[in-house]
Protein backbone atom coordinates (compact mmCIF):
# COMPACT_ATOMS: atom_id res chain seq x y z
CA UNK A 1 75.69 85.17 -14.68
CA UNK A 2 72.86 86.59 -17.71
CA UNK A 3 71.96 90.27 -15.81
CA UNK A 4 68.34 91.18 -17.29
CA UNK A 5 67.50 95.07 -17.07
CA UNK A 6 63.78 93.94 -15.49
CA UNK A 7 64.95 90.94 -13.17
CA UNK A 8 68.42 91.75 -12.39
CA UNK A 9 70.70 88.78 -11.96
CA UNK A 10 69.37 85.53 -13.28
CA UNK A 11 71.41 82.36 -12.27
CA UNK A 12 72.77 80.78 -15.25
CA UNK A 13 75.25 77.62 -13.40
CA UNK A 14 75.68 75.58 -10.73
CA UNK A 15 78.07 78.16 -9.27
CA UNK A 16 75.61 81.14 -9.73
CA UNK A 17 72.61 78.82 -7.82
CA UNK A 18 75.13 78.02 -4.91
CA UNK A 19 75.99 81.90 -4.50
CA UNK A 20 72.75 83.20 -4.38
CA UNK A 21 71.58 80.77 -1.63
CA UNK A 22 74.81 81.51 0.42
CA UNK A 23 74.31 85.31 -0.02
CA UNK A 24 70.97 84.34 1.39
CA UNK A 25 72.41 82.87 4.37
CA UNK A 26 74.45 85.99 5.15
CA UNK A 27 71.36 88.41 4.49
CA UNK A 28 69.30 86.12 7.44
CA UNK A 29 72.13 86.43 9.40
CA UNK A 30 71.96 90.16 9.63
CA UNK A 31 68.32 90.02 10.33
CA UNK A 32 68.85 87.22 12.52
CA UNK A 33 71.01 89.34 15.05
CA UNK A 34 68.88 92.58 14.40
CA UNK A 35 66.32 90.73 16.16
CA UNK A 36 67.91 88.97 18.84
CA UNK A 37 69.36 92.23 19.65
CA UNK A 38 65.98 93.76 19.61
CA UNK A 39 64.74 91.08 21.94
CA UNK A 40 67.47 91.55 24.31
CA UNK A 41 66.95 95.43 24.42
CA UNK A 42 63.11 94.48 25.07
CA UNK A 43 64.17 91.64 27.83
CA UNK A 44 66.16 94.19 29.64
CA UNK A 45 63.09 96.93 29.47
CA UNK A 46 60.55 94.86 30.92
CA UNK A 47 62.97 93.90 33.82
CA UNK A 48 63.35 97.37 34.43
CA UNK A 49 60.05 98.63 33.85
CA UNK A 50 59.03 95.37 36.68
CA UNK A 51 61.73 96.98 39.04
CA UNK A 52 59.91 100.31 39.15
CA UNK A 53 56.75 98.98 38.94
CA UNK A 54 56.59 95.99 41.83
CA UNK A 55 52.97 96.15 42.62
CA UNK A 56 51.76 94.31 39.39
CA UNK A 57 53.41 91.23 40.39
CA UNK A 58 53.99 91.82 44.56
CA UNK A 59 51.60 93.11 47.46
CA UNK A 60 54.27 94.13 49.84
CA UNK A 61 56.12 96.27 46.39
CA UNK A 62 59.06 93.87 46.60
CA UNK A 63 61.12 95.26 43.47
CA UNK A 64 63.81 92.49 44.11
CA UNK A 65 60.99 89.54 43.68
CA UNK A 66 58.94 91.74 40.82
CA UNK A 67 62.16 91.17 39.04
CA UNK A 68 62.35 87.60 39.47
CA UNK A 69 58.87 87.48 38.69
CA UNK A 70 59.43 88.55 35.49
CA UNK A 71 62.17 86.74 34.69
CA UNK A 72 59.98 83.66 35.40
CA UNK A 73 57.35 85.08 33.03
CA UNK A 74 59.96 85.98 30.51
CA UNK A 75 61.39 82.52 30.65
CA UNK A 76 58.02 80.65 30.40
CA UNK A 77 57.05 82.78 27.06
CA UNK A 78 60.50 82.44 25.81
CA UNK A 79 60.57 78.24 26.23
CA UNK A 80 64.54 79.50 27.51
CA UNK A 81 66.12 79.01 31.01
CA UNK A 82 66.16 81.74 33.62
CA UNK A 83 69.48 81.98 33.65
CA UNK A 84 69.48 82.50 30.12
CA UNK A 85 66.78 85.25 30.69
CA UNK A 86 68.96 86.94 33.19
CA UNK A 87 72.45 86.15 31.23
CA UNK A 88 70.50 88.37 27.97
CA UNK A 89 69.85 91.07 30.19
CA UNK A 90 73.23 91.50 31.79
CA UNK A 91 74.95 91.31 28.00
CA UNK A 92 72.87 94.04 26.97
CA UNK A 93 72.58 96.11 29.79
CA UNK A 94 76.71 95.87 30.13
CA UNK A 95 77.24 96.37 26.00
CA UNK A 96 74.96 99.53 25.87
CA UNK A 97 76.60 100.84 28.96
CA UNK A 98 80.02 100.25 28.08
CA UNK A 99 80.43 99.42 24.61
CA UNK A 100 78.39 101.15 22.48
CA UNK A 101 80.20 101.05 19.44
CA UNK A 102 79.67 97.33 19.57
CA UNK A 103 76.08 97.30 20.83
CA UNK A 104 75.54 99.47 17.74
CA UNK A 105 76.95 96.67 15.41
CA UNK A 106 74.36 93.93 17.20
CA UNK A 107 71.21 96.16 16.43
CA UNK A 108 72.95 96.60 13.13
CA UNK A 109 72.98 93.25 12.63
CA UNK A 110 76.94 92.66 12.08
CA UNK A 111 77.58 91.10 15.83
CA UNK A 112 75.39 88.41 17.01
CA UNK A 113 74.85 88.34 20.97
CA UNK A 114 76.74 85.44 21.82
CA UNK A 115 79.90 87.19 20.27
CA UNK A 116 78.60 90.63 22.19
CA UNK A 117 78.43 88.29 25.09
CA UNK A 118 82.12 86.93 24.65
CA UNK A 119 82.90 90.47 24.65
CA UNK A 120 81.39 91.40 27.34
CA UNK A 121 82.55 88.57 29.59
CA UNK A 122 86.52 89.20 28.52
CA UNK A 123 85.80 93.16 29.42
CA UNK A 124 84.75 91.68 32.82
CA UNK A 125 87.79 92.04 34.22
CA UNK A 126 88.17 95.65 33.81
CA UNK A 127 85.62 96.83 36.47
CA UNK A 128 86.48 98.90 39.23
CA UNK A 129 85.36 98.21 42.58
CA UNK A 130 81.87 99.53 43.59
CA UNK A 131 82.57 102.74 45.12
CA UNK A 132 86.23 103.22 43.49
CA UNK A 133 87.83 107.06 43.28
CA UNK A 134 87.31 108.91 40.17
CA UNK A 135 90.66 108.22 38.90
CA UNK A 136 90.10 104.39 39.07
CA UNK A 137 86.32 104.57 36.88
CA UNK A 138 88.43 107.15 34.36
CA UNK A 139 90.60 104.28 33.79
CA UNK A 140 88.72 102.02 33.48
CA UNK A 141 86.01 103.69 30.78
CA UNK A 142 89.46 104.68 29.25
CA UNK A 143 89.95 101.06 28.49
CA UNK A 144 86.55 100.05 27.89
CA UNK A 145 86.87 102.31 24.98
CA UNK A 146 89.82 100.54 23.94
CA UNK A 147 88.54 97.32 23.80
CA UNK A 148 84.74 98.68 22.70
CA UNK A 149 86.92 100.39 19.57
CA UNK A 150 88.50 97.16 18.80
CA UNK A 151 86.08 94.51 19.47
CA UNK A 152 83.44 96.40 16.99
CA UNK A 153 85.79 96.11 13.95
CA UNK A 154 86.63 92.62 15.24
CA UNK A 155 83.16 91.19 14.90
CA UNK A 156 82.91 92.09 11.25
CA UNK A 157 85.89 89.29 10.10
CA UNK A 158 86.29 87.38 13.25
CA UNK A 159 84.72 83.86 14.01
CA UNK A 160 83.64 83.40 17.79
CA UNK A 161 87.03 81.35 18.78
CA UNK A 162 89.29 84.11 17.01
CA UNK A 163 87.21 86.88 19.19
CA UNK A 164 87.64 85.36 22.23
CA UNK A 165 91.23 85.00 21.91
CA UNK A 166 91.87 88.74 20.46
CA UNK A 167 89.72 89.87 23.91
CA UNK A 168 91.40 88.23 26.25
CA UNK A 169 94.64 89.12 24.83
CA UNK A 170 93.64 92.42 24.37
CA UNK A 171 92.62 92.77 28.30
CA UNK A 172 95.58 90.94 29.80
CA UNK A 173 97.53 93.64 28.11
CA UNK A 174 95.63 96.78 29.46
CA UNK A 175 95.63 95.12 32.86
CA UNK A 176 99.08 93.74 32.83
CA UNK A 177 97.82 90.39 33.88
CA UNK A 178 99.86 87.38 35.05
CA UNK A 179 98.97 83.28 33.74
CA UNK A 180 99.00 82.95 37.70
CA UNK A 181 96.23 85.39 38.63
CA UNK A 182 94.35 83.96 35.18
CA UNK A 183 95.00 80.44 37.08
CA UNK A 184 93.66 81.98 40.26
CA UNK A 185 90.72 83.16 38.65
CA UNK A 186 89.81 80.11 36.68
CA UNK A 187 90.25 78.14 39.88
CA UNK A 188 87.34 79.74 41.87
CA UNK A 189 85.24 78.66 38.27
CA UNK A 190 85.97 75.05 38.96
CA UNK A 191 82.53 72.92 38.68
CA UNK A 192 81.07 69.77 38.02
CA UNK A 193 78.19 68.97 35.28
CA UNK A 194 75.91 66.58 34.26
CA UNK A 195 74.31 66.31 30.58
CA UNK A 196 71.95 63.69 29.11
CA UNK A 197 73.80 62.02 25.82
CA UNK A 198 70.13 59.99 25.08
CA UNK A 199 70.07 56.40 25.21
CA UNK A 200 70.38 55.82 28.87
CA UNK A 201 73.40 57.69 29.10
CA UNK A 202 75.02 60.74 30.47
CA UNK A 203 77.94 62.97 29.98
CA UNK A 204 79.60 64.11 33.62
CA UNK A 205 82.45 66.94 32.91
CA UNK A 206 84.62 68.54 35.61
CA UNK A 207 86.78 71.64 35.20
CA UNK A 208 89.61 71.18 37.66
CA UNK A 209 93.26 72.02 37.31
CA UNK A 210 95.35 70.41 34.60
CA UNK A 211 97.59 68.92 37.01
CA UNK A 212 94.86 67.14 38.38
CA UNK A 213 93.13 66.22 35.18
CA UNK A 214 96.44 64.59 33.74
CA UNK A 215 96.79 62.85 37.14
CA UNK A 216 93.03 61.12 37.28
CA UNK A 217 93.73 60.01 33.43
CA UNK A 218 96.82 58.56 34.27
CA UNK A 219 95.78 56.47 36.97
CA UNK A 220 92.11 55.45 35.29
CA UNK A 221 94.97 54.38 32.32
CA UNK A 222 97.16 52.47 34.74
CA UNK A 223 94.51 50.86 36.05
CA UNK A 224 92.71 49.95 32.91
CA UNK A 225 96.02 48.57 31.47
CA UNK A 226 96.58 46.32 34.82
CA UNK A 227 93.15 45.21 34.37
CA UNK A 228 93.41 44.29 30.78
CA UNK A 229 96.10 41.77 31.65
CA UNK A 230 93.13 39.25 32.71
CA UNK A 231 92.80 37.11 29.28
CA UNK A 232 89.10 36.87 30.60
CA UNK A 233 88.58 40.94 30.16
CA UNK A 234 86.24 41.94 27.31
CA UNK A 235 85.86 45.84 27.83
CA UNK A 236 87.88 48.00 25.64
CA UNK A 237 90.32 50.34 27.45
CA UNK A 238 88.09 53.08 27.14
CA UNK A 239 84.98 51.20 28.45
CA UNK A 240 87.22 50.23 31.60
CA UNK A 241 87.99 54.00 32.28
CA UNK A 242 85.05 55.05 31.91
CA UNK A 243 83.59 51.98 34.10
CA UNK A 244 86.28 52.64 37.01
CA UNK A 245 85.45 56.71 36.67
CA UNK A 246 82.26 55.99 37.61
CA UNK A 247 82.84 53.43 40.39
CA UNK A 248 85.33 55.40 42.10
CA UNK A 249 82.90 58.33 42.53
CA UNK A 250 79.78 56.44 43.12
CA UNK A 251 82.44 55.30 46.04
CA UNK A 252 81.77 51.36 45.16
CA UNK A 253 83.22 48.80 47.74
CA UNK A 254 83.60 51.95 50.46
CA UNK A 255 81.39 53.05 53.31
CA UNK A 256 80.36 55.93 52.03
CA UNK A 257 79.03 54.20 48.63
CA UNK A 258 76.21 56.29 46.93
CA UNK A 259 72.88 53.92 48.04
CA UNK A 260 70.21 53.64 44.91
CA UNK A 261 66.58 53.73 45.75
CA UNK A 262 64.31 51.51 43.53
CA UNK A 263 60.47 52.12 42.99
CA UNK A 264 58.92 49.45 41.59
CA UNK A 265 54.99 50.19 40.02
CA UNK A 266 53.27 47.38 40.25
CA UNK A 267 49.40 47.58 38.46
CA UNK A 268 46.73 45.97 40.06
CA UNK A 269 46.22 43.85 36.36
CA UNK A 270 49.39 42.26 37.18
CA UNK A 271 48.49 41.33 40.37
CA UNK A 272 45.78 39.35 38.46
CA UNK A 273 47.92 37.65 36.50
CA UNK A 274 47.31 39.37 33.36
CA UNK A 275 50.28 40.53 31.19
CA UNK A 276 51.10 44.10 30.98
CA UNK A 277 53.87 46.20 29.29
CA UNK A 278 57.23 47.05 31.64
CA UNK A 279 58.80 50.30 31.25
CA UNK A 280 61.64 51.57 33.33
CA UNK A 281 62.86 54.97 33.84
CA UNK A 282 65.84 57.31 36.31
CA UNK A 283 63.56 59.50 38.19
CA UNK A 284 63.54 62.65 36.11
CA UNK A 285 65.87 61.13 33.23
CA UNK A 286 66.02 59.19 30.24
CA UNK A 287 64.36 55.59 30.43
CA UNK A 288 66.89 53.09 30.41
CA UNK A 289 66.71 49.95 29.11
CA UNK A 290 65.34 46.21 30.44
CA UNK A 291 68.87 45.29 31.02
CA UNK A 292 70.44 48.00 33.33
CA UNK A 293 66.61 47.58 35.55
CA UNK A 294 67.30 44.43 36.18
CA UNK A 295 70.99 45.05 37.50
CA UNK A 296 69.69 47.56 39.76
CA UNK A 297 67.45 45.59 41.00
CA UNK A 298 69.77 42.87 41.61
CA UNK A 299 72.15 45.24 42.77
CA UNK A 300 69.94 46.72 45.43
CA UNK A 301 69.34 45.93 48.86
CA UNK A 302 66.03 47.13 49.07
CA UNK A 303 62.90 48.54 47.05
CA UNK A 304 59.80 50.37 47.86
CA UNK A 305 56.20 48.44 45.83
CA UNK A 306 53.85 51.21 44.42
CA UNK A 307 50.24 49.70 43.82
CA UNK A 308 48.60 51.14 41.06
CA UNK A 309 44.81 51.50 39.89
CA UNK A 310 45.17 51.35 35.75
CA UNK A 311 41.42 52.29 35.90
CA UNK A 312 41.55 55.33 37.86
CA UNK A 313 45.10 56.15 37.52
CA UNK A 314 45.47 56.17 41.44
CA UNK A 315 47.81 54.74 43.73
CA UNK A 316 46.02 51.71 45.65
CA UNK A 317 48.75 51.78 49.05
CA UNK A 318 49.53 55.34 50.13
CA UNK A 319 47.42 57.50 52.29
CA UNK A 320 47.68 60.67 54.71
CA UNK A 321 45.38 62.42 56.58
CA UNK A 322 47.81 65.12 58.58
CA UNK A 323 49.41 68.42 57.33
CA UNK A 324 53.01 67.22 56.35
CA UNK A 325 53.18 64.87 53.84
CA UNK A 326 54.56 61.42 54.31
CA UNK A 327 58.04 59.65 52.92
CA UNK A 328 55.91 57.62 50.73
CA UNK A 329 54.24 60.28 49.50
CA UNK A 330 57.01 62.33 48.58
CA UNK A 331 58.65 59.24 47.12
CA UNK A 332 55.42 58.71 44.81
CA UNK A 333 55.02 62.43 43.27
CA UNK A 334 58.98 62.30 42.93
CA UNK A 335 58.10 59.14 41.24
CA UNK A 336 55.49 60.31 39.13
CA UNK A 337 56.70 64.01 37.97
CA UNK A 338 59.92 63.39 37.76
CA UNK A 339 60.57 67.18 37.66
CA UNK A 340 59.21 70.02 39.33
CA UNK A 341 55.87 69.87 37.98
CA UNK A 342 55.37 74.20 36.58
CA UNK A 343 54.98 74.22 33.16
CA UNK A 344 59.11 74.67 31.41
CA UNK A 345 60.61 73.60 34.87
CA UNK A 346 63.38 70.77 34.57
CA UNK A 347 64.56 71.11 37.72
CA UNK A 348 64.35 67.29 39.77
CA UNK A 349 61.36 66.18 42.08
CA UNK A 350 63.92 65.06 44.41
CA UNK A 351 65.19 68.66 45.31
CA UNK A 352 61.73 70.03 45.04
CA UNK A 353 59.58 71.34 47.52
CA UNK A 354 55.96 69.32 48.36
CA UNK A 355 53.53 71.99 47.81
CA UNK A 356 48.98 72.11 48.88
CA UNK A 357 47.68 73.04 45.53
CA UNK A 358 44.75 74.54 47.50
CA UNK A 359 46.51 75.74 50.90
CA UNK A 360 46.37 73.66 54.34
CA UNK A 361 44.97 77.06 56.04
CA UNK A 362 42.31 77.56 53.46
CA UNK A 363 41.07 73.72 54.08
CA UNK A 364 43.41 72.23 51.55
CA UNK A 365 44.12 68.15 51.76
CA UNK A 366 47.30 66.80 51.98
CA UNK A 367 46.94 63.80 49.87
CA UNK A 368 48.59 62.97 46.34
CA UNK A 369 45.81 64.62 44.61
CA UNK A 370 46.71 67.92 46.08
CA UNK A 371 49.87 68.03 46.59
CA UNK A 372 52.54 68.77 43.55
CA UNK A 373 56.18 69.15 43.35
CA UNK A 374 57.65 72.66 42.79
CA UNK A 375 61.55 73.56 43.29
CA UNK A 376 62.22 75.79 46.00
CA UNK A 377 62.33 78.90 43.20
CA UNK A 378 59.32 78.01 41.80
CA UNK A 379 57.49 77.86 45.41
CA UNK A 380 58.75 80.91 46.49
CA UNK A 381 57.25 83.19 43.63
CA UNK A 382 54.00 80.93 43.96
CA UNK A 383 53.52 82.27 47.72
CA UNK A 384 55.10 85.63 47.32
CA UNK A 385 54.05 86.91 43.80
CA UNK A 386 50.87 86.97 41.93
CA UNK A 387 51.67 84.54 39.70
CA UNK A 388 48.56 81.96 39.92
CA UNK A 389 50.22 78.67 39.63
CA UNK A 390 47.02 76.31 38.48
CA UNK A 391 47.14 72.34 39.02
CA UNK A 392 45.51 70.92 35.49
CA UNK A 393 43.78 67.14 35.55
CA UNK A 394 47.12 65.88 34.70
CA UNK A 395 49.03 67.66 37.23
CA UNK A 396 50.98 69.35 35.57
CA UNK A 397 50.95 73.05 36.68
CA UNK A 398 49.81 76.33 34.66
CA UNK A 399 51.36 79.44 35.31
CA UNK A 400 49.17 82.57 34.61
CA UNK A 401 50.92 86.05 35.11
CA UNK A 402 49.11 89.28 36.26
CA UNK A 403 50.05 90.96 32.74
CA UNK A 404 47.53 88.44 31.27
CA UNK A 405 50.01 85.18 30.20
CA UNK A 406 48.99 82.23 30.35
CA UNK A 407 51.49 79.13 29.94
CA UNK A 408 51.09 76.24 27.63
CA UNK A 409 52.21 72.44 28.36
CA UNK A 410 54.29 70.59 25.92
CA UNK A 411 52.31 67.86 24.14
CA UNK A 412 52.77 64.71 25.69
CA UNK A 413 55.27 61.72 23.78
């Protein structure tokens, strides 16, 4: 490398080029976590600030819904979840409390939050009860400090995995902890999840015990080998597991069998004869494609017709003239949204709450025009907050906040 007196270090190879751009990296990095640390610090003021100060989001001074007022608002401006909202503001309130010497090296810039976070959640298990003796919190800041001390050098040559290990470890040995109260532990955690993998598909995890986990795969294997012994079989072992995993829970062949509910739109063109385009789509999901429709159609026992106006975009066979809203009703706007319908909210129709844009008490309607879907979260802070939540043309729903926020809806695809 050719160092110039005026212009420093001037990249004379390959090598040079490549070094410069990966000091680079690390610089941003720094700044990076300076920020998000910054941010957190910030998220966990205005939560606080919102807890003394209820009135600018409640009548009634309600500090417990001010705060999840705010989260809400934070969320919204942040396009993040509120959990993720709440999960910043419980790292840093927790790292700043007790471990400083590591919350230092975040708004330094040499620990990003998620490995403050992994910190933070392995430290977990060195609180004292609420109201414990003296003794007990002197012990336990005692080894707060311990791990605070070591996790803050950690974080400067550790990756995320290594960090998490050294934690744990470094916990289990202050607390003198078993593998069976770990086990015990990790058993209350047990859970079930569902993620979208695109395409019409879906990834559905489980955290259960090992012994359990080892005995489902052996018996989705034994089956899929028994099943492979039919010369007229074409699935792959894999596809056959994966096939019978999802039969067995949907409960196929049993009385209990998970029953499908098809909507079919139909537009008034078609009724004319006249060809239009077919598009089908889970109820708050991905679409899927022609060929899984039209085996759950053929699979289903029954189906519900929605007549459409293409014209004026309006449904041609539902009605209601009363205060609660009727099945078909509630069918169509799960239809149609999908999702509750507040601007950032992913949160499924079919869980949500029917709510009168303009209330039945004030002489609201409750017909499909005024009525939208908001989860039962969402419709709580619209009846006991400030928060205006405004229905646009499209009805989707606008959230304006008291402090002067005013939410924006994704452009549509």
């Amino acid at each position: 490398m050719f160092i110039d007196e005026e212009l420093g270090a001037i990249p004379q190879s390959a090598g040079d080029v490549l070094g410069v751009l990966l000091d680079d990296v690390t610089c941003s990095e720094v700044d990076a976590n300076r920020y998000a640390a910054r941010q957190a610090e910030r998220v966990v003021e205005a939560v606080q600030f919102a807890r003394r100060h209820p009135e600018i989001y409640t009548i009634d001074a309600d500090a417990q819904m001010a705060e999840r007022a705010v989260v809400l608002e934070l969320s919204v401006r942040l396009r993040i979840s509120q959990e993720r909202v709440r999960e910043l503001c419980v790292v840093a309130e927790t790292a700043a409390r007790n471990l400083p010497l590591l919350w230092q090296r975040a708004r330094d810039g040499f620990a990003s939050m998620h490995n403050v976070g992994v910190v933070v959640t392995a430290a977990g298990a060195l609180a004292s009860p609420v109201g414990a003796p003296q003794e007990v919190r002197d012990t336990e800041a005692a080894a707060l400090a311990k791990v605070d001390h070591a996790a803050h050098e950690w974080v400067l040559t550790c990756s995320s995995a290594v960090l998490r290990q050294r934690a744990k470890k470094l916990v289990d040995r202050i607390t003198g902890d078993t593998a069976a109260r770990r086990h015990t532990r990790a058993m209350a955690d047990r859970h079930v999840n569902r993620s979208p993998a695109g395409d019409g598909m879906s990834w559905v995890t489980a955290l259960v015990p090992t012994h359990e986990a080892v005995a489902v795969m052996r018996r989705l294997t034994a089956t899929a080998k028994h099943m492979q012994k039919d010369k007229r079989e074409g699935r792959t072992r894999s596809q056959i597991r994966a096939d019978l995993f999802s039969a067995w829970l949907r409960g196929v062949g049993t009385p209990t069998a998970v029953k499908t509910k098809l909507f079919v739109t139909v537009p008034v063109q078609l009724l004319a004869g006249e060809p239009v385009p077919v598009e089908s789509s889970i109820v708050g999901g991905d679409s899927i494609d022609p060929i899984t429709a039209k085996q759950m159609f053929l699979d289903a026992r029954g189906f519900r017709r929605v007549i459409t106006d293409p014209v004026k975009g309006v449904i041609v066979d539902m009605d209601r003239r009363t205060y609660r809203p009727t099945r078909a009703q509630r069918d169509w706007l799960t239809l149609h949204h999908g999702t509750c319908s507040r601007d950032g909210c992913t949160r499924l129709a079919l869980d949500a709450d029917l709510d009168h844009d303009r209330p039945w008490a004030k002489g609201g309607t409750t017909d499909l025009s005024q009525l939208r879907p908001l989860c039962p979260r969402d419709h709580t802070l619209r009846h006991r907050t400030r928060i205006r939540y405004r229905t646009r043309p499209n009805h989707t729903v606008q959230v304006i906040s008291p402090t002067g926020y005013t939410s924006t809806a994704p452009p549509p695809f």
